[in-house]
PDB file of N, CA and C in Angstrom:
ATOM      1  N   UNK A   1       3.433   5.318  11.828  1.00  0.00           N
ATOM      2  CA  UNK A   1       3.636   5.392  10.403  1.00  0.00           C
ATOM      3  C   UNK A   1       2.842   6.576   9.868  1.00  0.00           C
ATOM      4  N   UNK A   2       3.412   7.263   9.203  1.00  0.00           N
ATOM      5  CA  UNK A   2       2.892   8.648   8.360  1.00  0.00           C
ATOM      6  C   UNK A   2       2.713   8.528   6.985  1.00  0.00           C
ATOM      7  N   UNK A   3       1.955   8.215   6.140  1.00  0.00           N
ATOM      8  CA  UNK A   3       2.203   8.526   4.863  1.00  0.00           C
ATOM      9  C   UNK A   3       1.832   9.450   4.241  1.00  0.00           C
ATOM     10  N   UNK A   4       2.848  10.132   3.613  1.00  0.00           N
ATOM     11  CA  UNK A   4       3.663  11.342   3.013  1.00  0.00           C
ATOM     12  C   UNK A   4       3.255  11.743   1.961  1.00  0.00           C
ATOM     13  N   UNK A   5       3.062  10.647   0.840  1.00  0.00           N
ATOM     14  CA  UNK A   5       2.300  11.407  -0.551  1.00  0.00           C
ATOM     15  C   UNK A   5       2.127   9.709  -1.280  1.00  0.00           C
ATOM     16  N   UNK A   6       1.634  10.256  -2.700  1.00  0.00           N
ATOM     17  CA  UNK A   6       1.360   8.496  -2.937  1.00  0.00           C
ATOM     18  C   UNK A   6       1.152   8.768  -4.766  1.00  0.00           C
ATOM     19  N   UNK A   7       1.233   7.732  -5.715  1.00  0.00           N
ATOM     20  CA  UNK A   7       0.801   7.506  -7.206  1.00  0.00           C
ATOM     21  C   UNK A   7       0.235   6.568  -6.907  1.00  0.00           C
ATOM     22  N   UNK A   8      -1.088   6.699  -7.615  1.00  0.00           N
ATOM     23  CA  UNK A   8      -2.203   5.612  -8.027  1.00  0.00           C
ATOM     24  C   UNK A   8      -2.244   5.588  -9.556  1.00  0.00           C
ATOM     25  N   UNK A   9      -2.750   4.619  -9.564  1.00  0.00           N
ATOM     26  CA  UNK A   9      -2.776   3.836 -11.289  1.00  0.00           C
ATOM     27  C   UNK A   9      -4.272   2.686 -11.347  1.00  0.00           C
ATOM     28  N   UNK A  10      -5.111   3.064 -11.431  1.00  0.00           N
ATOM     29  CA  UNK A  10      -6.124   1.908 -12.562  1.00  0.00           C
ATOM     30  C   UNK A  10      -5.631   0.918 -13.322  1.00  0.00           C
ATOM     31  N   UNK A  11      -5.466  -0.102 -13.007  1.00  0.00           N
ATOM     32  CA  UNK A  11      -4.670  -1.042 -13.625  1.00  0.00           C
ATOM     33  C   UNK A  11      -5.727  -2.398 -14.256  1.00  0.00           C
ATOM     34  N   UNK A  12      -5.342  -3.190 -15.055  1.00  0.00           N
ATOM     35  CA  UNK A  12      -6.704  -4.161 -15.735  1.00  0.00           C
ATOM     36  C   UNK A  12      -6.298  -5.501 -14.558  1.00  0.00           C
ATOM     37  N   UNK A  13      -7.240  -6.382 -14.186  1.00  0.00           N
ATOM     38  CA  UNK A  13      -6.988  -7.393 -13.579  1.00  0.00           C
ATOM     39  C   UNK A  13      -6.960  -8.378 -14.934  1.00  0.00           C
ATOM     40  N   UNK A  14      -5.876  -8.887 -15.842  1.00  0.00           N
ATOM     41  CA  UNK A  14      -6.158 -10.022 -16.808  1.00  0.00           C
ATOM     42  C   UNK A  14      -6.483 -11.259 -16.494  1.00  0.00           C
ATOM     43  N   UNK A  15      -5.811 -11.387 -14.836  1.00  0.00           N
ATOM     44  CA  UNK A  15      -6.471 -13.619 -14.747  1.00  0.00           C
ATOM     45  C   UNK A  15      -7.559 -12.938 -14.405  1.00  0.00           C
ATOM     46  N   UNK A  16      -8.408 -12.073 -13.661  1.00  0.00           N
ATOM     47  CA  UNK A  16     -10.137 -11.802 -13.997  1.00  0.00           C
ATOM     48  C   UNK A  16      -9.980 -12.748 -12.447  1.00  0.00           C
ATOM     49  N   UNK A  17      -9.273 -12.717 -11.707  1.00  0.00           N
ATOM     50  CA  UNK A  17      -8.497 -13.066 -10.274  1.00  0.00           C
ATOM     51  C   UNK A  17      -9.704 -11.996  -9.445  1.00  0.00           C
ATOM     52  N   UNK A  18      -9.884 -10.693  -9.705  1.00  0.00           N
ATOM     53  CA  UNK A  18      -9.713  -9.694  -8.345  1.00  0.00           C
ATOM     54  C   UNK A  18     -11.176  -9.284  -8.778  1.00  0.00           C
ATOM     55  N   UNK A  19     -12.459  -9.337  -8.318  1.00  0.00           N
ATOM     56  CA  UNK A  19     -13.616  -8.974  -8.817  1.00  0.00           C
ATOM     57  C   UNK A  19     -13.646  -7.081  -8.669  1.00  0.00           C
ATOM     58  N   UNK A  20     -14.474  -6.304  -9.602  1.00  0.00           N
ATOM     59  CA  UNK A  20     -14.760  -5.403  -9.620  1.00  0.00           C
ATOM     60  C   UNK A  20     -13.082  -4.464 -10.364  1.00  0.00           C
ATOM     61  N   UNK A  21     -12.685  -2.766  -9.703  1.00  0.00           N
ATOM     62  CA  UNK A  21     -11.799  -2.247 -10.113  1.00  0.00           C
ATOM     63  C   UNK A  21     -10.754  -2.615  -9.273  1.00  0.00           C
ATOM     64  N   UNK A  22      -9.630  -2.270  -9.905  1.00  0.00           N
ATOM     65  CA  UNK A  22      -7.786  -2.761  -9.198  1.00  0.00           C
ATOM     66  C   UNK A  22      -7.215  -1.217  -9.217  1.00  0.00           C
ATOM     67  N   UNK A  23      -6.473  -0.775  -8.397  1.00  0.00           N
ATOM     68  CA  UNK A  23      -5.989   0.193  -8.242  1.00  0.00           C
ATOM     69  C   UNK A  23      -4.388  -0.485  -7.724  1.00  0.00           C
ATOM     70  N   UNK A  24      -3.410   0.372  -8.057  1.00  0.00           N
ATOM     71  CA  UNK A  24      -1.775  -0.008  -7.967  1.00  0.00           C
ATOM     72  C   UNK A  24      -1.816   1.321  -7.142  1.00  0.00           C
ATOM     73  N   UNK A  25      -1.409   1.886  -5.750  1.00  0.00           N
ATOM     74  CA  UNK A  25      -1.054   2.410  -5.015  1.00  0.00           C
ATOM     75  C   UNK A  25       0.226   2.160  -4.761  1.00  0.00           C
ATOM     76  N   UNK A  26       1.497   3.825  -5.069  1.00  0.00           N
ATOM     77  CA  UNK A  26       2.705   3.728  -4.361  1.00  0.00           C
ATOM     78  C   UNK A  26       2.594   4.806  -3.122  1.00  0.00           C
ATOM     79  N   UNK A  27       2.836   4.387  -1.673  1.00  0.00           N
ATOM     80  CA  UNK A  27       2.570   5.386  -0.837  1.00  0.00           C
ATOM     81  C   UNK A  27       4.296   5.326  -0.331  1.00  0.00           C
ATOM     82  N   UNK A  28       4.406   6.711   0.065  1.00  0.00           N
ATOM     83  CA  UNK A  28       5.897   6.917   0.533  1.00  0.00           C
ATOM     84  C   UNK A  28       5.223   6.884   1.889  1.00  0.00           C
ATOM     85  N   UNK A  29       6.526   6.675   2.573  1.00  0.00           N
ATOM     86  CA  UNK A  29       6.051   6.417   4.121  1.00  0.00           C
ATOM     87  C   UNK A  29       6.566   6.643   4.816  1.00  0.00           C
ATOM     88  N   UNK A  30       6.841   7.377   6.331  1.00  0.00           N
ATOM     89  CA  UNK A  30       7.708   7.739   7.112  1.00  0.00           C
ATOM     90  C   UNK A  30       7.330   6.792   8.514  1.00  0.00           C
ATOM     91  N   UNK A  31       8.596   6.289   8.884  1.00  0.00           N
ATOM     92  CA  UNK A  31       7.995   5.708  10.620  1.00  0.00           C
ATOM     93  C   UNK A  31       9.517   6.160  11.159  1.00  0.00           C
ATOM     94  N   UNK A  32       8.847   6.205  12.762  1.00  0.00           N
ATOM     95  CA  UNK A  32       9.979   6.481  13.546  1.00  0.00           C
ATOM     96  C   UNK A  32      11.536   5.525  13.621  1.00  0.00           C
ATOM     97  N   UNK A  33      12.406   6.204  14.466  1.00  0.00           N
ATOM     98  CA  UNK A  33      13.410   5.271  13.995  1.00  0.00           C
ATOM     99  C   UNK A  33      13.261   4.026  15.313  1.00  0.00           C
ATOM    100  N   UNK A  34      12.549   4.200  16.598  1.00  0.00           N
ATOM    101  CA  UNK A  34      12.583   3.115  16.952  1.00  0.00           C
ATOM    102  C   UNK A  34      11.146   1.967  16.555  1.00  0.00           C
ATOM    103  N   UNK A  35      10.757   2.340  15.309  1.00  0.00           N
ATOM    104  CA  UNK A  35       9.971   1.232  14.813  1.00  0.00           C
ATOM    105  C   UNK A  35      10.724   0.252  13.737  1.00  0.00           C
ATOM    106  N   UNK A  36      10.366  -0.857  13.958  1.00  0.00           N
ATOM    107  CA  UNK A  36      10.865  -2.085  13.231  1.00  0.00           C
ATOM    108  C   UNK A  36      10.617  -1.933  11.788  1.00  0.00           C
ATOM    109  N   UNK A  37      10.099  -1.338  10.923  1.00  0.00           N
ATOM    110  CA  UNK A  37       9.970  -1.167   9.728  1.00  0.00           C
ATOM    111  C   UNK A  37      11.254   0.052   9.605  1.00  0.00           C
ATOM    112  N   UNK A  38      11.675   0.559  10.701  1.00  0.00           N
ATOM    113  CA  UNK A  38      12.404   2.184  10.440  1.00  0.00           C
ATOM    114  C   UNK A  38      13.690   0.783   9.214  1.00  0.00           C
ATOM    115  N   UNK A  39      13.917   2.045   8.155  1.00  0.00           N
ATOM    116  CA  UNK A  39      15.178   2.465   7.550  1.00  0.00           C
ATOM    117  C   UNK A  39      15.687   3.013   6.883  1.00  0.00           C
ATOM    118  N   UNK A  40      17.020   3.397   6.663  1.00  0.00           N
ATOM    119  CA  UNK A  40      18.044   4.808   6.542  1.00  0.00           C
ATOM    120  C   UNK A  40      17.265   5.016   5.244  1.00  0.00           C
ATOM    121  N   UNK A  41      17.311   4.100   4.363  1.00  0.00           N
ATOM    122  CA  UNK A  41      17.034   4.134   2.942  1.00  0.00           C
ATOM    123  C   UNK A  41      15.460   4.490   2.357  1.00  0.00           C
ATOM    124  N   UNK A  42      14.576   5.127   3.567  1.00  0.00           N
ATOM    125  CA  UNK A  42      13.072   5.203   3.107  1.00  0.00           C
ATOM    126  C   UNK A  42      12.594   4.243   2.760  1.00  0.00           C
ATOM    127  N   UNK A  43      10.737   4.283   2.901  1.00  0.00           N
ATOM    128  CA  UNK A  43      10.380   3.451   2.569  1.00  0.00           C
ATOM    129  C   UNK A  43       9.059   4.181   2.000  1.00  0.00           C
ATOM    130  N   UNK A  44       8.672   2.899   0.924  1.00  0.00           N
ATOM    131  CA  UNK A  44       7.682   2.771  -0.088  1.00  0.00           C
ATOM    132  C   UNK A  44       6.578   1.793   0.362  1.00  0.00           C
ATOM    133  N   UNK A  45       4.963   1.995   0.010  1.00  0.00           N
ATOM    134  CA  UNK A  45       4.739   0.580   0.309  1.00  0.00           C
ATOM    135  C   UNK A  45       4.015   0.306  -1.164  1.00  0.00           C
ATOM    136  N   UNK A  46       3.989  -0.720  -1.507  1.00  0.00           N
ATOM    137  CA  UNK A  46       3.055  -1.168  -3.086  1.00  0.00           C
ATOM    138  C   UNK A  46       1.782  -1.690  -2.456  1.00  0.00           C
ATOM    139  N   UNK A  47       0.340  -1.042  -2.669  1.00  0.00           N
ATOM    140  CA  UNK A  47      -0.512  -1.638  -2.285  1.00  0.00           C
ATOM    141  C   UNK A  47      -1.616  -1.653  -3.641  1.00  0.00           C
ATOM    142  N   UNK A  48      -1.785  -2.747  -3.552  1.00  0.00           N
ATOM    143  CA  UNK A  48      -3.389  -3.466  -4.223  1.00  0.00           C
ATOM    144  C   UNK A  48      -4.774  -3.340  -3.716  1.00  0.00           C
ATOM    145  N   UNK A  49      -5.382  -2.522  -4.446  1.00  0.00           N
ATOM    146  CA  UNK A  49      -6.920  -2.309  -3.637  1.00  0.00           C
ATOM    147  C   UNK A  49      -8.078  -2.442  -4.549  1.00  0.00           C
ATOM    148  N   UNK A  50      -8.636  -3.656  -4.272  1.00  0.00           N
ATOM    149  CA  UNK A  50      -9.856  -4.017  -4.921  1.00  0.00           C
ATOM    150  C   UNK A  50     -11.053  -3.075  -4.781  1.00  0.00           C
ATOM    151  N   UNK A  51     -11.934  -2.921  -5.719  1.00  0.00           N
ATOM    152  CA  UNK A  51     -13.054  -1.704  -5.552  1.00  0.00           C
ATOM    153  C   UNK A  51     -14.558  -2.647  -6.295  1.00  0.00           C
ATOM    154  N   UNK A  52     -15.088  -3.347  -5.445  1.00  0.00           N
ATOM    155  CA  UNK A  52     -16.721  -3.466  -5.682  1.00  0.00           C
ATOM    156  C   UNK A  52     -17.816  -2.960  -5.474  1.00  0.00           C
ATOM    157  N   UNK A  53     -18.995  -2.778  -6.315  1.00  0.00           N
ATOM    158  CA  UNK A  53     -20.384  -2.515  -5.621  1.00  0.00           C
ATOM    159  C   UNK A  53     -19.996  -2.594  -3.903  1.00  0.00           C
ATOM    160  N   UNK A  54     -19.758  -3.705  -3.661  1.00  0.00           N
ATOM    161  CA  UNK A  54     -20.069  -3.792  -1.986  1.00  0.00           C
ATOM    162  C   UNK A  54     -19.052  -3.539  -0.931  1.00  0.00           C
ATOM    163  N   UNK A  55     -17.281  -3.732  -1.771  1.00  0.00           N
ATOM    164  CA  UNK A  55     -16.562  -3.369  -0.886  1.00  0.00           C
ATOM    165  C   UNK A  55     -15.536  -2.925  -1.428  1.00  0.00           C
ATOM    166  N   UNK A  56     -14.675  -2.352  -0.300  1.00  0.00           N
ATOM    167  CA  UNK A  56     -13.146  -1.809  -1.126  1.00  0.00           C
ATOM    168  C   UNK A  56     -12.176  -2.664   0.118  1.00  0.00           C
ATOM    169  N   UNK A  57     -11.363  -3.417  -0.637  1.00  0.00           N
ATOM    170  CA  UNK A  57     -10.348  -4.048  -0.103  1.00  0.00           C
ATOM    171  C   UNK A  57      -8.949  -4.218  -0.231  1.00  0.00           C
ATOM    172  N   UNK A  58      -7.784  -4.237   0.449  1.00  0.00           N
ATOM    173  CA  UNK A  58      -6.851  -4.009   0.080  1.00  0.00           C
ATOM    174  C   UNK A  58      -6.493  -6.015   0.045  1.00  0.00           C
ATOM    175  N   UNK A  59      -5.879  -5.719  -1.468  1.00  0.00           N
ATOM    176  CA  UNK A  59      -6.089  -7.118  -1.477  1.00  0.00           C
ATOM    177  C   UNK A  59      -4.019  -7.685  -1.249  1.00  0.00           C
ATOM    178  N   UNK A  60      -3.599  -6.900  -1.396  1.00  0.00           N
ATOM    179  CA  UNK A  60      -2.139  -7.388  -1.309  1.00  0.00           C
ATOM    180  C   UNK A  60      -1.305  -5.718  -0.745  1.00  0.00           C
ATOM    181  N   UNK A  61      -0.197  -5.885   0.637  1.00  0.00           N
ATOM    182  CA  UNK A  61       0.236  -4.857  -0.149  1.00  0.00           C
ATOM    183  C   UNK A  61       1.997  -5.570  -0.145  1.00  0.00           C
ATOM    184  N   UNK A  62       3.251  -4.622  -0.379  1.00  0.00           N
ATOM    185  CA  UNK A  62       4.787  -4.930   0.076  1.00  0.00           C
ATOM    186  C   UNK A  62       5.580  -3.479  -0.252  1.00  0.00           C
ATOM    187  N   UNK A  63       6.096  -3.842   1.375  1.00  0.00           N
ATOM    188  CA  UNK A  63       6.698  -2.927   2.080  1.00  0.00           C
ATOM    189  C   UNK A  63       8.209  -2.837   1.254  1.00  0.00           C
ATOM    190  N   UNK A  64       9.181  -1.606   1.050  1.00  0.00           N
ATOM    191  CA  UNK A  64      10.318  -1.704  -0.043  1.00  0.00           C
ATOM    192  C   UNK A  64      10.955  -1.090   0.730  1.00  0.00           C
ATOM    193  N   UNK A  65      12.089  -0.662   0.444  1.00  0.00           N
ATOM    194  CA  UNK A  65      12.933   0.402   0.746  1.00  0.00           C
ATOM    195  C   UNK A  65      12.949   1.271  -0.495  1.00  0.00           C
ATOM    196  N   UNK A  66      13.031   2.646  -0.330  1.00  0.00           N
ATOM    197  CA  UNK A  66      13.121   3.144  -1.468  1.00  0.00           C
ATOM    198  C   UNK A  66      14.411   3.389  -2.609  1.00  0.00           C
ATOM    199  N   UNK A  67      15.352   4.075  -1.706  1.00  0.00           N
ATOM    200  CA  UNK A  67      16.698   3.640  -2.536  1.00  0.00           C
ATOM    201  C   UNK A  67      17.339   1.928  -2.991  1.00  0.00           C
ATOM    202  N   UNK A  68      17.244   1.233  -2.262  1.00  0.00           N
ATOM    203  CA  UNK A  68      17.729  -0.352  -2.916  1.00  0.00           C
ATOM    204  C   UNK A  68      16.583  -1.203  -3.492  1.00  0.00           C
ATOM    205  N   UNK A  69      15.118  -1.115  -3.551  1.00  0.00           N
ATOM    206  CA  UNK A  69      14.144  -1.315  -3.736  1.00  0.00           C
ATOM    207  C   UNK A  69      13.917  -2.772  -3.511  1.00  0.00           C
ATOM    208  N   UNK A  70      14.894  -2.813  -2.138  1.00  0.00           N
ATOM    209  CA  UNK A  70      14.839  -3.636  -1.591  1.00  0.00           C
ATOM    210  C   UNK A  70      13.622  -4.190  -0.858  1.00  0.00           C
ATOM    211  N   UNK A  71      12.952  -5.518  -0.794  1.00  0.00           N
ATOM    212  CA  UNK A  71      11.638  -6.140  -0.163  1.00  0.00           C
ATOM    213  C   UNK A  71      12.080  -6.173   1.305  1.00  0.00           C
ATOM    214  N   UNK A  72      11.190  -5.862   2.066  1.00  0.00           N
ATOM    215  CA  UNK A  72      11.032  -6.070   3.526  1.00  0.00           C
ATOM    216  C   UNK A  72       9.721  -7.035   3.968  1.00  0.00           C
ATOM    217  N   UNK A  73      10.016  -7.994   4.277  1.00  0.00           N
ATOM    218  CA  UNK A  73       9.543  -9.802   4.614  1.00  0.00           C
ATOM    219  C   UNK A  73       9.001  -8.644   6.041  1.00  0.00           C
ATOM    220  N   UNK A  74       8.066  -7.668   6.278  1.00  0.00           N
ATOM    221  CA  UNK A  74       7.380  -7.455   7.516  1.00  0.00           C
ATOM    222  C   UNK A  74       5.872  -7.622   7.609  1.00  0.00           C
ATOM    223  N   UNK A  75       4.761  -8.084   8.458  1.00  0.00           N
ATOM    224  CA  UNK A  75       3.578  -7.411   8.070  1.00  0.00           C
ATOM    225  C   UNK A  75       3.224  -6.658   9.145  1.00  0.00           C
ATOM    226  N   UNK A  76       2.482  -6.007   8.244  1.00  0.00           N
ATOM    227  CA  UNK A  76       1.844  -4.263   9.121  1.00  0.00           C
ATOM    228  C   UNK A  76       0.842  -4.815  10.502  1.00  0.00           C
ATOM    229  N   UNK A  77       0.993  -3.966  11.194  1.00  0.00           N
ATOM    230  CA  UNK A  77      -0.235  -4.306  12.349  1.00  0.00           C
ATOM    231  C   UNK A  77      -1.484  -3.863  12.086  1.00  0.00           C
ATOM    232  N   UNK A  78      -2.304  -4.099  12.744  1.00  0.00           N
ATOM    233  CA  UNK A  78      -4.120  -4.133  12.428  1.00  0.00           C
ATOM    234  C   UNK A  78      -4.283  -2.344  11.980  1.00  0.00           C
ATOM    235  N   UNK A  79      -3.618  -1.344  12.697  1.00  0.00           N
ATOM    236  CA  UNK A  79      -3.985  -0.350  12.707  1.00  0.00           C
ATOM    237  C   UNK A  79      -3.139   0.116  11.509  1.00  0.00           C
ATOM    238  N   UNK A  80      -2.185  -0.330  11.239  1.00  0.00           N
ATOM    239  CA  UNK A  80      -1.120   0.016  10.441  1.00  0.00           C
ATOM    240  C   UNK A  80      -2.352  -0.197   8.506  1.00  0.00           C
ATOM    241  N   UNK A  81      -2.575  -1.480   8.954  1.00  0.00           N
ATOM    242  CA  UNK A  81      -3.509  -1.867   7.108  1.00  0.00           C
ATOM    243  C   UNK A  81      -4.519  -1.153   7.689  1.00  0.00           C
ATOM    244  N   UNK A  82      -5.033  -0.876   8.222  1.00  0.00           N
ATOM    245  CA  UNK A  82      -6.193  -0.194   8.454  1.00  0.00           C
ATOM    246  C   UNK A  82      -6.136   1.309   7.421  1.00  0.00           C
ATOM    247  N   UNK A  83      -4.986   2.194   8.158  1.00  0.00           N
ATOM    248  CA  UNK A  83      -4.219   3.081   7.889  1.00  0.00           C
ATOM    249  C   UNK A  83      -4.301   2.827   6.393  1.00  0.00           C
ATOM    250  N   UNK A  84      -3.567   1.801   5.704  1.00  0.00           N
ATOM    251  CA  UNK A  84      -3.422   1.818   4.165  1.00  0.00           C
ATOM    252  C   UNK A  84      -4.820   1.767   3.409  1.00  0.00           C
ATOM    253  N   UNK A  85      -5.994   1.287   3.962  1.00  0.00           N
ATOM    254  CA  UNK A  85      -7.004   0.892   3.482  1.00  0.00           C
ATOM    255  C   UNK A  85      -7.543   1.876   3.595  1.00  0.00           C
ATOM    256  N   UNK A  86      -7.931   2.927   4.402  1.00  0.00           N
ATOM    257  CA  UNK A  86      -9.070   4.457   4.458  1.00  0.00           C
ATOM    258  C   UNK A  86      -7.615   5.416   3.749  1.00  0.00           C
ATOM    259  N   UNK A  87      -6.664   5.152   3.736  1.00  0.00           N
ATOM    260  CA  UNK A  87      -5.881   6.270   2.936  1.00  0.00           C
ATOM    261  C   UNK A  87      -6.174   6.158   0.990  1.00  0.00           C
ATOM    262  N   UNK A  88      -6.156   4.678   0.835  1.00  0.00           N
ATOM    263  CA  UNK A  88      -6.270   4.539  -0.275  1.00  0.00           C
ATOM    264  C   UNK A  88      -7.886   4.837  -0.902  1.00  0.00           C
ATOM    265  N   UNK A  89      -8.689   4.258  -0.037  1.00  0.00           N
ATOM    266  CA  UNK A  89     -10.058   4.263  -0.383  1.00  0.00           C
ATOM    267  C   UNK A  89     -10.392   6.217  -0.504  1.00  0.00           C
ATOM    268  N   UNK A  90      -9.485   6.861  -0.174  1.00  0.00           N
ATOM    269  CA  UNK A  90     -10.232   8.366  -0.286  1.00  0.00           C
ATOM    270  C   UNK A  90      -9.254   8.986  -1.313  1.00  0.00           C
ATOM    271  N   UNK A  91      -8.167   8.173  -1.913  1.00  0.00           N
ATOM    272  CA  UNK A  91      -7.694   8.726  -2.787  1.00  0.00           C
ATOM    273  C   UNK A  91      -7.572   7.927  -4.616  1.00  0.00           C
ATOM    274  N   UNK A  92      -9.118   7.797  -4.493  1.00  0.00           N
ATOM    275  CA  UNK A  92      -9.174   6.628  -5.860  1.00  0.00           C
ATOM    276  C   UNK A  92      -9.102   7.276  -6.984  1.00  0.00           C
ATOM    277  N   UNK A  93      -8.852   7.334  -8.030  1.00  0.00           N
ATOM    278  CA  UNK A  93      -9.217   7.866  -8.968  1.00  0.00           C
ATOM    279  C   UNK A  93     -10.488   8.312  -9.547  1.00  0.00           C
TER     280      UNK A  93
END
């Protein structure tokens, strides 16, 4: 998995749910075509990343297609969130 470019957004947590800052990450994403996430239609991922004094965590993310913005029911492998978590954490606002 490659990701390609991305919009971040500062967003308010209102249920007061997610301690510290919330960040809304859209990362475009490229994977090969014999990977199980591959499809024709691109893909997006929506990720949630919590920001405390003590840690930065990705607290939710979901995988789309980009043209049908269609949901993909996949989860990422260890290296894969890993990947989303040091990409996002160096591109905070």
């Amino acid at each position: 998995m490659n990701i390609t470019g991305h919009t971040v957004e500062k967003v308010e947590d209102t249920t007061g749910i997610i301690i510290g800052d919330r960040y809304e990450f859209f990362l475009n994403v490229e994977v090969e075509e014999d990977d199980e996430l591959y499809s024709e239609n691109g893909l997006y991922i929506k990720v949630i990343l919590a920001v405390d004094q003590n840690e930065t965590r990705v607290v939710q993310y979901q995988i789309h297609e980009k043209e049908t913005e269609k949901y993909i029911d996949l989860a990422l492998e260890d290296d894969e969130e890993q990947l989303l978590h040091d990409y996002c954490k160096q591109h905070i606002e």
